[in-house]
Protein backbone atom coordinates (compact mmCIF):
# COMPACT_ATOMS: atom_id res chain seq x y z
CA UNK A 1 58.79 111.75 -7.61
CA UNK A 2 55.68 112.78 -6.69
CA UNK A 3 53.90 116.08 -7.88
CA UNK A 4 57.94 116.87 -8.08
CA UNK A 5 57.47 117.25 -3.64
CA UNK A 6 58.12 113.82 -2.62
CA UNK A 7 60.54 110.91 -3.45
CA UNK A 8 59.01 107.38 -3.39
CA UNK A 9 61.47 104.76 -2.97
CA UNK A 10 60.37 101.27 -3.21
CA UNK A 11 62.40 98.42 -1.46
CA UNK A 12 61.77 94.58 -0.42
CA UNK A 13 60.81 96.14 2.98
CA UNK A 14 58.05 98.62 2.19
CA UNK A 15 57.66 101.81 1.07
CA UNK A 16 59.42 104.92 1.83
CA UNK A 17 58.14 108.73 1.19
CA UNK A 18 60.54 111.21 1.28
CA UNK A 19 59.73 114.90 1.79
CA UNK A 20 62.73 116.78 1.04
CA UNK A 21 61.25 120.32 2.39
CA UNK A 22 61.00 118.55 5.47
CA UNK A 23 64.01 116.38 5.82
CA UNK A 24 61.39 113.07 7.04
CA UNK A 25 61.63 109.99 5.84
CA UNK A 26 57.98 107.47 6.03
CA UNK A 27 58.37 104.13 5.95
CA UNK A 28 55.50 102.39 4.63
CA UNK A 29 54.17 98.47 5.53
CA UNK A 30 51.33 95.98 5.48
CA UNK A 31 48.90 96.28 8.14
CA UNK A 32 47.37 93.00 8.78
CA UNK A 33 44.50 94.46 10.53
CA UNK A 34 43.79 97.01 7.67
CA UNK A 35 44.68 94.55 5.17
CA UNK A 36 42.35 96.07 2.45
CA UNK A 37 43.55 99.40 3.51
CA UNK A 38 47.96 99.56 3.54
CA UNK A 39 50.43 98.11 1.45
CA UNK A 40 49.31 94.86 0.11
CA UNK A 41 52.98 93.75 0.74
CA UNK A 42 56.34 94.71 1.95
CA UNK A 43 58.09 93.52 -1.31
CA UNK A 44 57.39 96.49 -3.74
CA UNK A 45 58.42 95.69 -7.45
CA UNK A 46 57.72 99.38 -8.97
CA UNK A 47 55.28 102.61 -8.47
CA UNK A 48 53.84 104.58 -10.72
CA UNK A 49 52.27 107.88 -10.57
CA UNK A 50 49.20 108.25 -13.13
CA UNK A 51 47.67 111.21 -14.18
CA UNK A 52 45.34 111.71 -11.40
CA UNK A 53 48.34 112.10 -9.03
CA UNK A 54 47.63 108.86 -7.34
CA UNK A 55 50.44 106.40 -6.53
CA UNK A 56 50.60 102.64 -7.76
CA UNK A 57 52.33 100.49 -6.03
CA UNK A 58 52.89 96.67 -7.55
CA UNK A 59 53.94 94.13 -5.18
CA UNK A 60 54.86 90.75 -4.78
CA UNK A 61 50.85 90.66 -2.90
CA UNK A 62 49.04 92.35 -5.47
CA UNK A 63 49.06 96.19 -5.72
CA UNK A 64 48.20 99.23 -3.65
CA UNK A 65 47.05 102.67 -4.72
CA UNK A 66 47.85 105.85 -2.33
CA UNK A 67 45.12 108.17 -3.14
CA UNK A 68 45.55 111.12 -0.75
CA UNK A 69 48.72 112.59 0.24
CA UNK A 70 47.64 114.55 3.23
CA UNK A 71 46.02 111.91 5.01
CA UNK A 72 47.66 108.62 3.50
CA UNK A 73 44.56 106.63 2.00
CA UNK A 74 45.48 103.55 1.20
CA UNK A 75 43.64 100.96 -1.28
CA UNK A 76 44.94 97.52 -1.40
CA UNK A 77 43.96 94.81 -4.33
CA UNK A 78 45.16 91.44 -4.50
CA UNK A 79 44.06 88.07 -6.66
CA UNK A 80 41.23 87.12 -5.06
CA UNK A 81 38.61 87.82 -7.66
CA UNK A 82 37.49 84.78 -10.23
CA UNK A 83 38.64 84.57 -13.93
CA UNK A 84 35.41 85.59 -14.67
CA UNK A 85 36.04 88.71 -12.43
CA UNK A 86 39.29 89.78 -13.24
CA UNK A 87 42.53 89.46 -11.71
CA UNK A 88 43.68 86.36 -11.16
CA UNK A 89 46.61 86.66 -9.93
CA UNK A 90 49.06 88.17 -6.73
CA UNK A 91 52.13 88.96 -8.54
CA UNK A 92 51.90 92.18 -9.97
CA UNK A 93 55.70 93.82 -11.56
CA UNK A 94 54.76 96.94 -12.92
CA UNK A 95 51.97 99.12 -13.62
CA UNK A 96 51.56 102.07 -16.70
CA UNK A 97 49.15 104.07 -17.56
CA UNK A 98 48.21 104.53 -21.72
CA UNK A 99 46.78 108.01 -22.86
CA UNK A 100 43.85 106.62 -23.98
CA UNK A 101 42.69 105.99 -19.77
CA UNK A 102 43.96 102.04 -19.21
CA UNK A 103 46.30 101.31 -16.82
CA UNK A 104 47.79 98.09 -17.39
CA UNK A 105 49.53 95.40 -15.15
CA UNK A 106 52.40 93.25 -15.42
CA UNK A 107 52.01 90.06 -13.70
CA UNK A 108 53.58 86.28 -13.41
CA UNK A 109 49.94 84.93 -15.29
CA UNK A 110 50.04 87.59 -17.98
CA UNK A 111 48.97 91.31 -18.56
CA UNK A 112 45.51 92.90 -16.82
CA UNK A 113 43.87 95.85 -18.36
CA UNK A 114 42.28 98.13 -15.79
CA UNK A 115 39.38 100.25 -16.63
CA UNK A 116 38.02 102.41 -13.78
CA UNK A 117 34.54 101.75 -13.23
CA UNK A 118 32.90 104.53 -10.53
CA UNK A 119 34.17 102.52 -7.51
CA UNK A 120 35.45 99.93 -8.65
CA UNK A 121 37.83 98.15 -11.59
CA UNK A 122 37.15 95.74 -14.84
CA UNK A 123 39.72 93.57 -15.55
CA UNK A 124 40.82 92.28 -18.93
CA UNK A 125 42.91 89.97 -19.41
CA UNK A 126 46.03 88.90 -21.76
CA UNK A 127 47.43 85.50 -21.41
CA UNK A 128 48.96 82.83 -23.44
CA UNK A 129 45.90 80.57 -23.39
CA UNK A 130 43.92 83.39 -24.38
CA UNK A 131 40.74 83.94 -27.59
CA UNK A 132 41.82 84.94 -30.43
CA UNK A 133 42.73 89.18 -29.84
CA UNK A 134 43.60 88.12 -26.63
CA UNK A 135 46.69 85.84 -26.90
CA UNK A 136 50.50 86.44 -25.91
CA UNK A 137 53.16 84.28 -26.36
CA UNK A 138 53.92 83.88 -22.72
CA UNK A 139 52.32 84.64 -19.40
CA UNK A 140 55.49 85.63 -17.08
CA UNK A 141 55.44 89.35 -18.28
CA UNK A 142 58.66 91.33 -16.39
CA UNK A 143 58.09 94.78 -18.00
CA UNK A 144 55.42 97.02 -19.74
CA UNK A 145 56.53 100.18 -21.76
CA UNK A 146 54.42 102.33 -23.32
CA UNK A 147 55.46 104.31 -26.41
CA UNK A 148 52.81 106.90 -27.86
CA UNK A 149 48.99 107.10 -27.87
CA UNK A 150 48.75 103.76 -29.00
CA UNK A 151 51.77 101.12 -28.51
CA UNK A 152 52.35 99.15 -25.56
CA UNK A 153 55.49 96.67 -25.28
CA UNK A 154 55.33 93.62 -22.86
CA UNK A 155 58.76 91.95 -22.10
CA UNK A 156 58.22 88.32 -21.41
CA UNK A 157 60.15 86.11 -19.53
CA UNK A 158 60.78 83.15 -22.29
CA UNK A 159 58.32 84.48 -25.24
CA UNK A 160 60.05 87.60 -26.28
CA UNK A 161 58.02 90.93 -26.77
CA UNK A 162 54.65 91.61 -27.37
CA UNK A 163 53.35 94.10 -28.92
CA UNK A 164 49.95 95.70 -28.26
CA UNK A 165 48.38 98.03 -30.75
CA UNK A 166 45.69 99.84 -29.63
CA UNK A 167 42.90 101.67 -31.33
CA UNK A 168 43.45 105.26 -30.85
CA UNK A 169 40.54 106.29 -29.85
CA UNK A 170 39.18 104.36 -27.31
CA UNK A 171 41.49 101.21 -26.91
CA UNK A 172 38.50 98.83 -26.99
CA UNK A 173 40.29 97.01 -30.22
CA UNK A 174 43.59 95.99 -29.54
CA UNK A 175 45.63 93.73 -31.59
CA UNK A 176 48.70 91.45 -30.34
CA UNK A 177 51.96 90.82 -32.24
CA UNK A 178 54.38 88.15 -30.97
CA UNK A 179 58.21 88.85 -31.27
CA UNK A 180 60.71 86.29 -30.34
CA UNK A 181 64.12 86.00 -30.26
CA UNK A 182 65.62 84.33 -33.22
């Protein structure tokens, strides 16, 4: 629900708004000749509504942010940016938002922090292969779940739960505990 005026239902064929008040119903899909500018994808995995009022979207083609509900702005990202960059990768599950201003991403090649930059978005990155403050026990992450100011959960697909502690603060220092399944 959106500003508690429209339903967002996500589906494997797009996105659909619905505006109660008005009884319509907007289906939502990729344009491939504003590719940068719809839904990156017409498999949607989750959306999320942060606390600028914009819409997330995560798809099975990276994710999509709806910034303006009058005139439906679209924003499309995908895995096309180096390691060295930032995301690396198209599948993206689910996105949250931490009260300390991250919002973080659930993907098949581990979790992305995203840190609004002006125009633009740094990336940092989680992974299994990762330094030392950076490491998880598994890259396929299915789920994030936030709980407080400063705890993060990330449900992995074979390495258990993570758990991401996060300096209360800022979140700059975050440390990484491993829980698997006995």
């Amino acid at each position: 629900v959106h500003l508690n005026v429209h339903l967002w239902i996500i589906t494997y064929n797009g996105l659909f708004q619905y505006k109660p008040a008005e009884g319509s119903v907007r289906n939502f899909l990729p344009d491939p000749t504003q590719k940068h500018f719809s839904l990156s994808h017409k498999t949607v995995w989750s959306s999320f509504e942060d606390s600028k009022h914009r819409i997330w979207v995560a798809t099975h083609l990276g994710f999509t942010v709806f910034y303006n509900d009058d005139q439906y702005q679209f924003r499309a990202f995908f895995g096309d940016w180096t390691k060295d960059e930032g995301l690396v990768t198209d599948r993206v599950f689910r996105i949250v938002e931490q009260p300390v201003g991250s919002l973080w991403l659930a993907t098949h090649d581990g979790v992305f922090r995203l840190t609004e930059q002006a125009d633009s978005f740094a990336f940092s990155r989680y992974h299994s292969e990762g330094p030392a403050g950076r490491k998880m026990s598994y890259n396929f992450v299915n789920d994030l779940v936030p709980q407080g100011k400063n705890r993060l959960w990330a449900a992995t697909y074979r390495g258990g739960v993570n758990e991401f502690l996060l300096e209360e603060d800022s979140g700059q220092n975050i440390r990484i505990k491993h829980h698997r399944p006995s």
